[in-house]
Structures are given as structure tokens and as C-alpha cells.
Protein backbone atom coordinates (compact mmCIF):
# COMPACT_ATOMS: atom_id res chain seq x y z
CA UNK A 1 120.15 138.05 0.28
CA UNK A 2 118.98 140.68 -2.06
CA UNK A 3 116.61 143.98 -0.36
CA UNK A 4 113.39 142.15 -1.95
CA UNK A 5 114.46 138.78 0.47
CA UNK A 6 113.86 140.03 3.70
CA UNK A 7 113.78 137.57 6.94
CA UNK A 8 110.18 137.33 8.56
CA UNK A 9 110.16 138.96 11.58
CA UNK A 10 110.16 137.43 15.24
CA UNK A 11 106.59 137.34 15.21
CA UNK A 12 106.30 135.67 11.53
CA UNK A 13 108.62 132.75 12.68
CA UNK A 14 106.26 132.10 15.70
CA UNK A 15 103.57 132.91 13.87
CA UNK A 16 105.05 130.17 10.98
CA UNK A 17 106.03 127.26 13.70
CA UNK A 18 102.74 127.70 15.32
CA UNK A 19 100.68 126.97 11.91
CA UNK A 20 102.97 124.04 11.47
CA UNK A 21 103.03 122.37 15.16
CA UNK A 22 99.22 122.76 14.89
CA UNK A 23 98.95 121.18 11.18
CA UNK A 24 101.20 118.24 12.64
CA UNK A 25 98.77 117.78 15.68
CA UNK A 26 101.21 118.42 18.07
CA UNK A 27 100.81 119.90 21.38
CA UNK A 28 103.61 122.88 22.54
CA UNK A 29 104.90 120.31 25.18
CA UNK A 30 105.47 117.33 21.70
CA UNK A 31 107.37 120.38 20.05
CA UNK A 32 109.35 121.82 23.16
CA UNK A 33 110.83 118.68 23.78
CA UNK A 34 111.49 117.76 20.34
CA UNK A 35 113.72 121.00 19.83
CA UNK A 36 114.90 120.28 23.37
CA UNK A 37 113.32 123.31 25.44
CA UNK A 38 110.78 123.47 28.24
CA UNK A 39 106.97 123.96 27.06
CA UNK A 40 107.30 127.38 29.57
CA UNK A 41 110.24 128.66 27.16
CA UNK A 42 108.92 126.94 24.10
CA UNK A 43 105.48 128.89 24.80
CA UNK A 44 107.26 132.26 25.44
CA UNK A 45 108.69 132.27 22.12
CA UNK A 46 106.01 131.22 19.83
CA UNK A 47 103.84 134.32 21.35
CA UNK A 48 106.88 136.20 19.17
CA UNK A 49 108.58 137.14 22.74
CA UNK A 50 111.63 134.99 22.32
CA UNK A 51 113.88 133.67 19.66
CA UNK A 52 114.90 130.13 18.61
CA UNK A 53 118.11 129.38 17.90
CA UNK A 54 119.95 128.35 14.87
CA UNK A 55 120.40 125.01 15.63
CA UNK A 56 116.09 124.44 16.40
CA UNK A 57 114.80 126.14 13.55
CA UNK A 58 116.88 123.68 11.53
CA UNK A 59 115.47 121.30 13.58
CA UNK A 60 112.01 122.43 12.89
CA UNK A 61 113.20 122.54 8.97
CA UNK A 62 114.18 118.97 9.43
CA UNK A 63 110.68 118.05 11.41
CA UNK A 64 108.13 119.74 9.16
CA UNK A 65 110.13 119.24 5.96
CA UNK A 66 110.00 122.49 4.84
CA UNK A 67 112.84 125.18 2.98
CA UNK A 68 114.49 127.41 4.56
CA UNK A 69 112.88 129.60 2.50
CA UNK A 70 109.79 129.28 4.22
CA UNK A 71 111.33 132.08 6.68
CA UNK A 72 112.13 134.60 4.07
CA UNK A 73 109.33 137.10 2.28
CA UNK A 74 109.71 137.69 -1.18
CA UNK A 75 112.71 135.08 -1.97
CA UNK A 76 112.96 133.85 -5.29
CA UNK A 77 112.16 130.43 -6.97
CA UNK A 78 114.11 127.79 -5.09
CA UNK A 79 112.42 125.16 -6.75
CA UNK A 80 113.63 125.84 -10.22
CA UNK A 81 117.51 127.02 -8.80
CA UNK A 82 117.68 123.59 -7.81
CA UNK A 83 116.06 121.47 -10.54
CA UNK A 84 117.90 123.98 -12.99
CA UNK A 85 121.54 123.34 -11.47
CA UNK A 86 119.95 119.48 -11.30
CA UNK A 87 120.11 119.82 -14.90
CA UNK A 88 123.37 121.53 -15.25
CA UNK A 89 125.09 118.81 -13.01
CA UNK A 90 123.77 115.75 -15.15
CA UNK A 91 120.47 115.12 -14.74
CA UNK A 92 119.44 115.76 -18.24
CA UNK A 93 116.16 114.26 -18.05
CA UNK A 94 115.37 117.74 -16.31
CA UNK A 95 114.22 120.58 -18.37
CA UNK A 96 115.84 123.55 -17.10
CA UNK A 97 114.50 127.23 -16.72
CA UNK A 98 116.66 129.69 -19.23
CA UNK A 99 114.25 132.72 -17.60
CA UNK A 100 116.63 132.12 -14.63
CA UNK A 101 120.35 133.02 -13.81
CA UNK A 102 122.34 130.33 -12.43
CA UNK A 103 122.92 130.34 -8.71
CA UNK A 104 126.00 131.25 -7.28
CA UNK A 105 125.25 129.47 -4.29
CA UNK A 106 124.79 126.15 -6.53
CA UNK A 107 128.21 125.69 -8.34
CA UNK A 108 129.37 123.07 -6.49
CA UNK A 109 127.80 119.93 -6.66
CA UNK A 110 128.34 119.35 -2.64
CA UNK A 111 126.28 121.98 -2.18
CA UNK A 112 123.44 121.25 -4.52
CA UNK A 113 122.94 117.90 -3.08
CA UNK A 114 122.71 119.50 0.42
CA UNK A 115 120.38 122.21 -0.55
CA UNK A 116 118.21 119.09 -2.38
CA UNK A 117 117.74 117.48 0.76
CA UNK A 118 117.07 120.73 2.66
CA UNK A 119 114.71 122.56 0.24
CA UNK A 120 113.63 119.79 -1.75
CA UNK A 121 109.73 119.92 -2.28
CA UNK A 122 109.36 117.39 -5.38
CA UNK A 123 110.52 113.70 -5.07
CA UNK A 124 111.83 114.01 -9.03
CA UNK A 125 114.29 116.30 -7.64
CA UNK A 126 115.51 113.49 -4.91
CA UNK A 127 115.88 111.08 -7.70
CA UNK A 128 117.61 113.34 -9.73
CA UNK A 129 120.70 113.36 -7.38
CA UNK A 130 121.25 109.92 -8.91
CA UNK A 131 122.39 110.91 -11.84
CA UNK A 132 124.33 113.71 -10.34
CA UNK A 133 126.44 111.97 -8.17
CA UNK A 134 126.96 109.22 -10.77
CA UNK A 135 128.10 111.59 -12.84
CA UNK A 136 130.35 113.40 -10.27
CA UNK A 137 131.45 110.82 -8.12
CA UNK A 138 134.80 110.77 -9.19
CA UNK A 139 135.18 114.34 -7.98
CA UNK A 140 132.84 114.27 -4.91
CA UNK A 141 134.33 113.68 -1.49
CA UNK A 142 132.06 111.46 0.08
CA UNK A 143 133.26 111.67 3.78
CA UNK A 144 133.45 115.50 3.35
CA UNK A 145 129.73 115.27 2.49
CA UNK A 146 128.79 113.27 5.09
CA UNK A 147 130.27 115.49 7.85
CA UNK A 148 128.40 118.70 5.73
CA UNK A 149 125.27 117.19 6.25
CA UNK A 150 125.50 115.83 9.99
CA UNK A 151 126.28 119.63 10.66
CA UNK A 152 122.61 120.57 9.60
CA UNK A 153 121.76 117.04 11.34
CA UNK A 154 120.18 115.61 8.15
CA UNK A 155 123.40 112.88 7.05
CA UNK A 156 120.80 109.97 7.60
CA UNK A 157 118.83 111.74 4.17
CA UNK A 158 122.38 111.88 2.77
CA UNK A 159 123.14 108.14 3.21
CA UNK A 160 119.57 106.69 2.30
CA UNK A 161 119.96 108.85 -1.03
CA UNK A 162 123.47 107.06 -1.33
CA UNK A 163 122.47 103.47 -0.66
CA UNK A 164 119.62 103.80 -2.81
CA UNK A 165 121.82 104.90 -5.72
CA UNK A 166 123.93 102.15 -5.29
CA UNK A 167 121.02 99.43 -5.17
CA UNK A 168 119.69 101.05 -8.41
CA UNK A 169 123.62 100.75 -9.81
CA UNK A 170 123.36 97.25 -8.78
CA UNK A 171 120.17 96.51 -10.72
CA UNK A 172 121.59 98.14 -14.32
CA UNK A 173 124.37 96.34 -13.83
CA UNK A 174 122.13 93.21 -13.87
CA UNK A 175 120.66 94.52 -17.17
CA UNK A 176 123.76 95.75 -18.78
CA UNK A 177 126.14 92.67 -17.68
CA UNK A 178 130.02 92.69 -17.33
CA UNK A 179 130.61 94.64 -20.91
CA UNK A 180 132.54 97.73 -21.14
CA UNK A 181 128.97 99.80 -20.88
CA UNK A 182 128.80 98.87 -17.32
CA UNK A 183 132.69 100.11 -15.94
CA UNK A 184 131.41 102.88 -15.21
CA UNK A 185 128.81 101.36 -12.83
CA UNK A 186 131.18 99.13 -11.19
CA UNK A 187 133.26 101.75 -10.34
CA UNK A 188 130.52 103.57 -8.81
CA UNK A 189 129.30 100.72 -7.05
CA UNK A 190 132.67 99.62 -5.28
CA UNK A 191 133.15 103.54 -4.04
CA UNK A 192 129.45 103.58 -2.93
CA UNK A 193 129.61 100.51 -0.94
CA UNK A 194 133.18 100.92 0.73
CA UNK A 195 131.67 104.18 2.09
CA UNK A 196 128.42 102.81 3.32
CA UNK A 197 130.49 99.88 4.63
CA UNK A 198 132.09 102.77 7.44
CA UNK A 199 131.49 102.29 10.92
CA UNK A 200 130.24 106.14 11.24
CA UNK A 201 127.71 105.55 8.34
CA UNK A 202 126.75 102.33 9.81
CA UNK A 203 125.79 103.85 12.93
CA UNK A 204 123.46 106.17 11.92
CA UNK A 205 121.31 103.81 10.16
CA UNK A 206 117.54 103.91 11.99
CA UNK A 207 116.66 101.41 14.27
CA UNK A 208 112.93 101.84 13.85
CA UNK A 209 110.41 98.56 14.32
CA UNK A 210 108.42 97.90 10.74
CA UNK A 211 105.53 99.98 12.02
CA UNK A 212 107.08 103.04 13.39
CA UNK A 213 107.41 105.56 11.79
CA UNK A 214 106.61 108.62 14.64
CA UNK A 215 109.80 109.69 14.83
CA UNK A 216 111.17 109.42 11.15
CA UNK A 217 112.33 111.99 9.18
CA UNK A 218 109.39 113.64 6.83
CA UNK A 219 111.41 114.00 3.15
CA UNK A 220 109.87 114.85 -0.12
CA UNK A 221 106.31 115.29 0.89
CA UNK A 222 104.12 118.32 0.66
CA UNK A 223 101.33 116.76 2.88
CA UNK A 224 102.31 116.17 6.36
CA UNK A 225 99.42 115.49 8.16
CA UNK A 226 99.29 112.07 10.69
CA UNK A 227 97.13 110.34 8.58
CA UNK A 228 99.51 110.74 5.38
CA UNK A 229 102.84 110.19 7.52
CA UNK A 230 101.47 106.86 8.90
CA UNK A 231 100.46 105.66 5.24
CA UNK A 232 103.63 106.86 3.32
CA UNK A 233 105.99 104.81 6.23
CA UNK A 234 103.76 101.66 5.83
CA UNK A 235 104.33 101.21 1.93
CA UNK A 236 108.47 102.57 2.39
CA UNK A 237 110.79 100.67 1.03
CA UNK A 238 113.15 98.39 3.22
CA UNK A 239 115.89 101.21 2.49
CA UNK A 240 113.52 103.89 3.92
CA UNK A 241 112.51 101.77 6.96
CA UNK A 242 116.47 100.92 7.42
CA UNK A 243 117.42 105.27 7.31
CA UNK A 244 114.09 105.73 9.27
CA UNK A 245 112.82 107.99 6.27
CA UNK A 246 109.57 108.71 5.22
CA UNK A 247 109.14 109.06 1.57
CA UNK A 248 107.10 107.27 -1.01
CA UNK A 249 110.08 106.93 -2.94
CA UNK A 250 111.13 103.38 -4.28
CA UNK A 251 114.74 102.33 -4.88
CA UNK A 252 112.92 101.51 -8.57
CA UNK A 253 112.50 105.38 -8.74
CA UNK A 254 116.06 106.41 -8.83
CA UNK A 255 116.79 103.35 -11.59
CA UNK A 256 114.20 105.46 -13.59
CA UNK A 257 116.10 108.66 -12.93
CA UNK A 258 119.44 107.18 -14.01
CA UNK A 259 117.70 105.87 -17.26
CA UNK A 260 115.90 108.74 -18.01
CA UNK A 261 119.11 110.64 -17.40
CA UNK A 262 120.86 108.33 -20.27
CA UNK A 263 123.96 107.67 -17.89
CA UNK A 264 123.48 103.73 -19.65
CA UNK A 265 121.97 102.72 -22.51
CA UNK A 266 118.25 101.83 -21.78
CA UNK A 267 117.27 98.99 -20.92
């Protein structure tokens, strides 16, 4: 963190939580016992007179969708780090930023996919992972991956981005048939469905009703309001319903991103 990227203080965290529980609708009792704390503790520290810990503010990063550089003054374009390093990591369709210096913090593809589906505040950025891992999965350890992400509690984001990818793998292969063009697909596909196929995956697949979507996890959307939230789960696809995430994003989406991306020949 540089001296201009300075951490809000105690107060500006409250002060940040508050404005969010609030724009959610939620009471202090919905929140407390979301981050697992009592509304008496809860209400202590967002009057700035207690701390959360590590573990609930990702929590509350995971709840309200936000970056973690929502909690930072001054920090630097996140947005174009990641769609930049998006770029550099195969998603060509992406026009990247030269006025910015490549992120240290990005120069392993592991870790750009996990800061995507921390930070990520534009669905085209989601999609973009497709051709990314495509492009990398030969050099990407999956199950490594997995247990990165379950450590910041967001793995179901990682699999419903991975099970997508291989459903739009499945429909170019349709399109492109059982040439040579498509090995590289068919590769892809097999390693993408043996991993899904895992009984640790498998269990962490939502078991949501069609027309709940309370307790789903907000990804890719800048409005966040009950009204939105309750629209967005209703049109989700049957992937997003399975992974219990809310985002407008179609499994038609990522083909798009793989064929903008020029990882086949278009269709």
C-alpha cells in the first residue's frame, strides 16, 4: 500500500457498513447475525467503538458486493488493474489501459481470477475469465483454486464461473464439430467437468427453491437494492439458481466472451 492508500479509519468502516446495511434495508439485528455477532456487539461497533474482524468484513465484502477497496482512501484504479491484466492473460477482446503499470499483485493468473470475483464491479470483466482460464487451463491448478477461494468464503462464485465456462465450451463445440479446431475445447471440457464432478465441489452447490433468492450471493451488480436483487434472481439462469448467485449474467454471455476473445474461429 503506497502513503496516498491509506485504510479508513475505525469510524469510516462503521460509518461505510452503516450506509450499506441501511441501503440493503436491513435492520442491525439482519446484519449482526449475518456476520455472526449479537445486535448489542454489532451496535457497539458500527458507532466506530469496536472493530470487526477480518473474517466479517470479508463477509460484508461478500454480502454487499463491494471491493475491498471500498475501505481504502485514495487507492488507485482497480477497475482498469483488473480488466488490464484481463487483457494481458487472454482476453483480447479487452482494450487495455497503457496509462497504467502492470500490477504486481496480478501476475499470476490464480490471483487475477480471485481478485475478479472479489473486486469485480462490471459483468464484462466476469465473462472475461472465460477466455482466461481457457487459455491457462493447462497451467492452472484447479483444486488449488478452489481451496484459495473457500478461504475468502466466495468458492461457490469460483465454481458457477467454472461450470458456466464449460457449458459455453460445450455449445462451440456444437458449432465447431469434432475437427481439429475444437481439441482444444475438448480438452478443456473433460478437465472442467472431472473437477466439477468432485464430491467437495458438488457440495457446495446452492440448494435454493426457484424463488429464493434472500440469501444468495450479490455478484456483478452495482445496484443492490431489494427491489433489483429480487428481479435479477427471477430472470438467473438455471446455473445461477443451481450456485445460488445473483447475477444477470447468461451462460450465452461467456460464449460471447470466448468469441469475442477469438479463442475459436467465429461462428
Amino acid at each position: 500500500m503506497t502513503a496516498k492508500e491509506k485504510a479508513i479509519t475505525r469510524e469510516g468502516i462503521a460509518r461505510k457498513v452503516r450506509e450499506l446495511r441501511q441501503g440493503r434495508g436491513l435492520t442491525q439485528d439482519d446484519l449482526s447475525r449475518k456476520l455472526g455477532l449479537s445486535q448489542g456487539r454489532y451496535s457497539v461497533i458500527e458507532r466506530g467503538q469496536g472493530s470487526f474482524s477480518a473474517e466479517q468484513l470479508l463477509e460484508v465484502l461478500r454480502l454487499f458486493n463491494i471491493p475491498a477497496s471500498a475501505f481504502y482512501e485514495g487507492v488507485k484504479d482497480v477497475g482498469g488493474d483488473l480488466q488490464n491484466a484481463l487483457a494481458r492473460f487472454g482476453a483480447s477482446h479487452l482494450l487495455e489501459n497503457s496509462n497504467l503499470l502492470p500490477s504486481e499483485r496480478l501476475e499470476q493468473v490464480e490471483r487475477l481470477v480471485l481478485e475478479v470475483l472479489i473486486n469485480a464491479d462490471a459483468p464484462r470483466q466476469i465473462t472475461a475469465l472465460a477466455p482466461v482460464l481457457l487459455r491457462n487451463l493447462d497451467k492452472v491448478n484447479l483444486n488449488g483454486l478452489w481451496a484459495r477461494h473457500a478461504q475468502y468464503g466466495i468458492e461457490r462464485r469460483l465454481g458457477w464461473v467454472l461450470e458456466n465456462l464449460l457449458e459455453a465450451v460445450r455449445r462451440l463445440l456444437l458449432a465447431v464439430g469434432a475437427g481439429r479446431e475444437g481439441a482444444t475445447l475438448r480438452k478443456a471440457a473433460g478437465a472442467l467437468d472431472l473437477f466439477l464432478s468432485r464430491a467437495e465441489v458438488q457440495g457446495r452447490r446452492s440448494n435454493h427453491g426457484p424463488d429464493d433468492g434472500k440469501d444468495g450471493d450479490i455478484l456483478g451488480l452495482k445496484v443492490t437494492n431489494p427491489k433489483t436483487i429480487r428481479e435479477v434472481w427471477k430472470s438467473s439462469s438455471d446455473l445461477s439458481r443451481k450456485w445460488g448467485i445473483i447475477c444477470p449474467l447468461q451462460p450465452e454471455d461467456f460464449v460471447d466472451a470466448l468469441v469475442a476473445a477469438d479463442v475459436i474461429p467465429h461462428r
